[in-house]
C-alpha atoms as a PDB file:
ATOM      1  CA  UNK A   1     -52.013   3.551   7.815  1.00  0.00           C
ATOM      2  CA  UNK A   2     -48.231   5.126   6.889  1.00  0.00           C
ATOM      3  CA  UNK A   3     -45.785   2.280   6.399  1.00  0.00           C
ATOM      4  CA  UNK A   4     -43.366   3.813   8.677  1.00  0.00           C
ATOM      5  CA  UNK A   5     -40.117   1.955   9.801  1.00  0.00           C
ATOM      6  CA  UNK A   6     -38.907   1.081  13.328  1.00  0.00           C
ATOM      7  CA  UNK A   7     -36.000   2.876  14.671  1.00  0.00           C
ATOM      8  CA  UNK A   8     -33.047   0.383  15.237  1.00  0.00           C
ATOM      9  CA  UNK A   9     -34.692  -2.764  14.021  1.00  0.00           C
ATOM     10  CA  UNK A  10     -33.578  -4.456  10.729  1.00  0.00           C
ATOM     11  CA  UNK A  11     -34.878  -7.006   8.714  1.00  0.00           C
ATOM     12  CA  UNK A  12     -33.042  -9.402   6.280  1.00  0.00           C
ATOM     13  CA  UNK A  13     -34.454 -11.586   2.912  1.00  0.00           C
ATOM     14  CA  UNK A  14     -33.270 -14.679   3.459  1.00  0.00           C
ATOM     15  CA  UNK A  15     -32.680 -15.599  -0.351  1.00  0.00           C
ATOM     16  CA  UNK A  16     -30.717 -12.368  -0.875  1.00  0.00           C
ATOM     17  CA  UNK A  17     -29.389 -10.668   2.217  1.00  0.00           C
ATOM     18  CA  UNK A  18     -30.893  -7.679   1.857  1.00  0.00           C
ATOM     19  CA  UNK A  19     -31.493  -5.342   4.762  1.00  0.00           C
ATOM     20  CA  UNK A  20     -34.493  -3.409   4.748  1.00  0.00           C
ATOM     21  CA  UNK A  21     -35.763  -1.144   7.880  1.00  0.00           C
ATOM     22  CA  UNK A  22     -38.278  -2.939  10.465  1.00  0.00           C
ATOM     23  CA  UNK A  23     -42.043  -2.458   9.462  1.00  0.00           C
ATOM     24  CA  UNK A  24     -44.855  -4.546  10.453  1.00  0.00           C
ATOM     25  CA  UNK A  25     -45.975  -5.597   6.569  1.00  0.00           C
ATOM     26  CA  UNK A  26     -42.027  -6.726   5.890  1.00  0.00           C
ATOM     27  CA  UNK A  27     -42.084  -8.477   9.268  1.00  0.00           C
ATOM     28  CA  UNK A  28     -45.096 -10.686   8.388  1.00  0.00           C
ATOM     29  CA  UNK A  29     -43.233 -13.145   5.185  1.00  0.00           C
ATOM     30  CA  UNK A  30     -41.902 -15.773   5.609  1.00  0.00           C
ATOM     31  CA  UNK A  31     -39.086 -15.409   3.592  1.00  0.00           C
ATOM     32  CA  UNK A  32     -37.844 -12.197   6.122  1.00  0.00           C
ATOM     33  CA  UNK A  33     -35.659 -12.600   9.334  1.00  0.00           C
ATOM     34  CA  UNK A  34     -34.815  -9.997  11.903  1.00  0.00           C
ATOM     35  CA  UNK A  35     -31.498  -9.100  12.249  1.00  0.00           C
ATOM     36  CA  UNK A  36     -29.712  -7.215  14.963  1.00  0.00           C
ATOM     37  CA  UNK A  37     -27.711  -4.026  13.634  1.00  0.00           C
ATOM     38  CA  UNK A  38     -24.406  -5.646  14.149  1.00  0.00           C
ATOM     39  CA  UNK A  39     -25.518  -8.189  11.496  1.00  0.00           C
ATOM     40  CA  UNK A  40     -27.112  -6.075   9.539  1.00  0.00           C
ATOM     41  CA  UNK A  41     -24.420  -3.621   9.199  1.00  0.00           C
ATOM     42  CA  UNK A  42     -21.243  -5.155  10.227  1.00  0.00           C
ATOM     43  CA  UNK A  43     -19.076  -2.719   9.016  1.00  0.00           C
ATOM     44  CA  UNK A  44     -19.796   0.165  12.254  1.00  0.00           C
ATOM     45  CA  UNK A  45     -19.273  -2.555  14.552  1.00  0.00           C
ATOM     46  CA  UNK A  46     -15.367  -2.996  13.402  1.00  0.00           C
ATOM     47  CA  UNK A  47     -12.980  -3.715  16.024  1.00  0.00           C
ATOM     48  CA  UNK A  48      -9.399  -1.595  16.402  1.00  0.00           C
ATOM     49  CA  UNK A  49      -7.739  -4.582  14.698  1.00  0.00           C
ATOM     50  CA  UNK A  50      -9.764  -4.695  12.190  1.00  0.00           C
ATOM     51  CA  UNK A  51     -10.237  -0.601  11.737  1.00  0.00           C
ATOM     52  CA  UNK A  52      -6.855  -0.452   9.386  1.00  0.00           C
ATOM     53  CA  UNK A  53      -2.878  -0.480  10.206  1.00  0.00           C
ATOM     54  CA  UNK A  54      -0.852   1.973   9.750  1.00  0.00           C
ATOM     55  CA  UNK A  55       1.633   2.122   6.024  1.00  0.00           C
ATOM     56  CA  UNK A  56       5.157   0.695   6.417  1.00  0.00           C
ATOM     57  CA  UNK A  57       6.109   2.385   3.522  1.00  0.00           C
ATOM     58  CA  UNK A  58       6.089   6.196   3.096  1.00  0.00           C
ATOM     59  CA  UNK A  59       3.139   7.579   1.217  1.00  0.00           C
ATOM     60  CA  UNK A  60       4.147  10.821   0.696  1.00  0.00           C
ATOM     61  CA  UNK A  61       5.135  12.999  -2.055  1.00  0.00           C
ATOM     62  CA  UNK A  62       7.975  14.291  -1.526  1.00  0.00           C
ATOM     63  CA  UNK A  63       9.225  15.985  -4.976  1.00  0.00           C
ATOM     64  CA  UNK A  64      12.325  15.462  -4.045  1.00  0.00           C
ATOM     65  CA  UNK A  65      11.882  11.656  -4.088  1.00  0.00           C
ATOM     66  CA  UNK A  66       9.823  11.671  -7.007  1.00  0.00           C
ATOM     67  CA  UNK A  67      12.440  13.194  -9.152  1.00  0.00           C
ATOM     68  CA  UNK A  68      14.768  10.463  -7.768  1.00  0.00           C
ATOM     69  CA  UNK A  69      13.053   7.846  -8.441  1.00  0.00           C
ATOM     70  CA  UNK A  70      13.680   5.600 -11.648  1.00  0.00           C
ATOM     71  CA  UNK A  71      11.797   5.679 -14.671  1.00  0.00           C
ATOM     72  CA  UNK A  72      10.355   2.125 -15.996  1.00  0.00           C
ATOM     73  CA  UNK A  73      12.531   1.066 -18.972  1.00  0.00           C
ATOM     74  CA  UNK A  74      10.908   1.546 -22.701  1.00  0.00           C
ATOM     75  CA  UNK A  75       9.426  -1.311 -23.968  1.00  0.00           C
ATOM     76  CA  UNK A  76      11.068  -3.068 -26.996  1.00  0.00           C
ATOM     77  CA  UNK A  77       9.499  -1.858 -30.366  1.00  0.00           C
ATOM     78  CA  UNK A  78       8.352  -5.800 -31.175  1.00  0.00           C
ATOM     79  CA  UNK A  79       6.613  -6.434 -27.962  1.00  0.00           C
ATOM     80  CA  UNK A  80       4.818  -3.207 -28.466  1.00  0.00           C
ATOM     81  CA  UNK A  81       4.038  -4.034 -31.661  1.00  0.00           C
ATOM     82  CA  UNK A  82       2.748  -7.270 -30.658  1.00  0.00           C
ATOM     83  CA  UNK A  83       0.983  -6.199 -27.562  1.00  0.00           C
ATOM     84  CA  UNK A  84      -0.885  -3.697 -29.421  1.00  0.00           C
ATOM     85  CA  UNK A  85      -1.789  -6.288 -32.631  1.00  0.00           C
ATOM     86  CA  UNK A  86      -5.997  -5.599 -33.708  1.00  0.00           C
ATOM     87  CA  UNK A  87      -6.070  -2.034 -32.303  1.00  0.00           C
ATOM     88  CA  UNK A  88      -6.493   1.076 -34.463  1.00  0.00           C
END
């Protein structure tokens, strides 16, 4: 008898939350729920809120802009020495 899973079906361990494909041995313990696929995985069932928003900011790079932009100022020689106290 092959051990062969059910297309579309899901099962979930109730201690855990793990999602395993429907078969008929899994389906028998106790400790096993069926779940529908938007439970099971949640994350293909997103809605267009929820799908991601578009960057206020500008993400590109520009070279232009790059070489504009202003370089972090050096850190003090004591809080470097400090910071870097027990390292080789």
């Amino acid at each position: 008898m092959a051990n062969i899973a059910v297309v579309g079906r899901w099962l979930r361990v109730k201690k855990d939350g793990a999602i395993y494909p429907y078969n008929e041995h899994l389906a028998g313990n106790a400790n096993v729920e069926e779940v529908p696929e938007e439970i099971a995985f949640p994350e293909r069932f997103l809605s267009d809120k929820q799908k991601g928003r578009e960057a206020k900011v500008d993400l590109g790079t520009d070279e232009g802009v790059v070489a504009k932009a202003k370089m972090p100022k050096k850190t003090s020689a004591g809080l470097a020495a400090d910071a870097s106290k027990g390292l080789k």
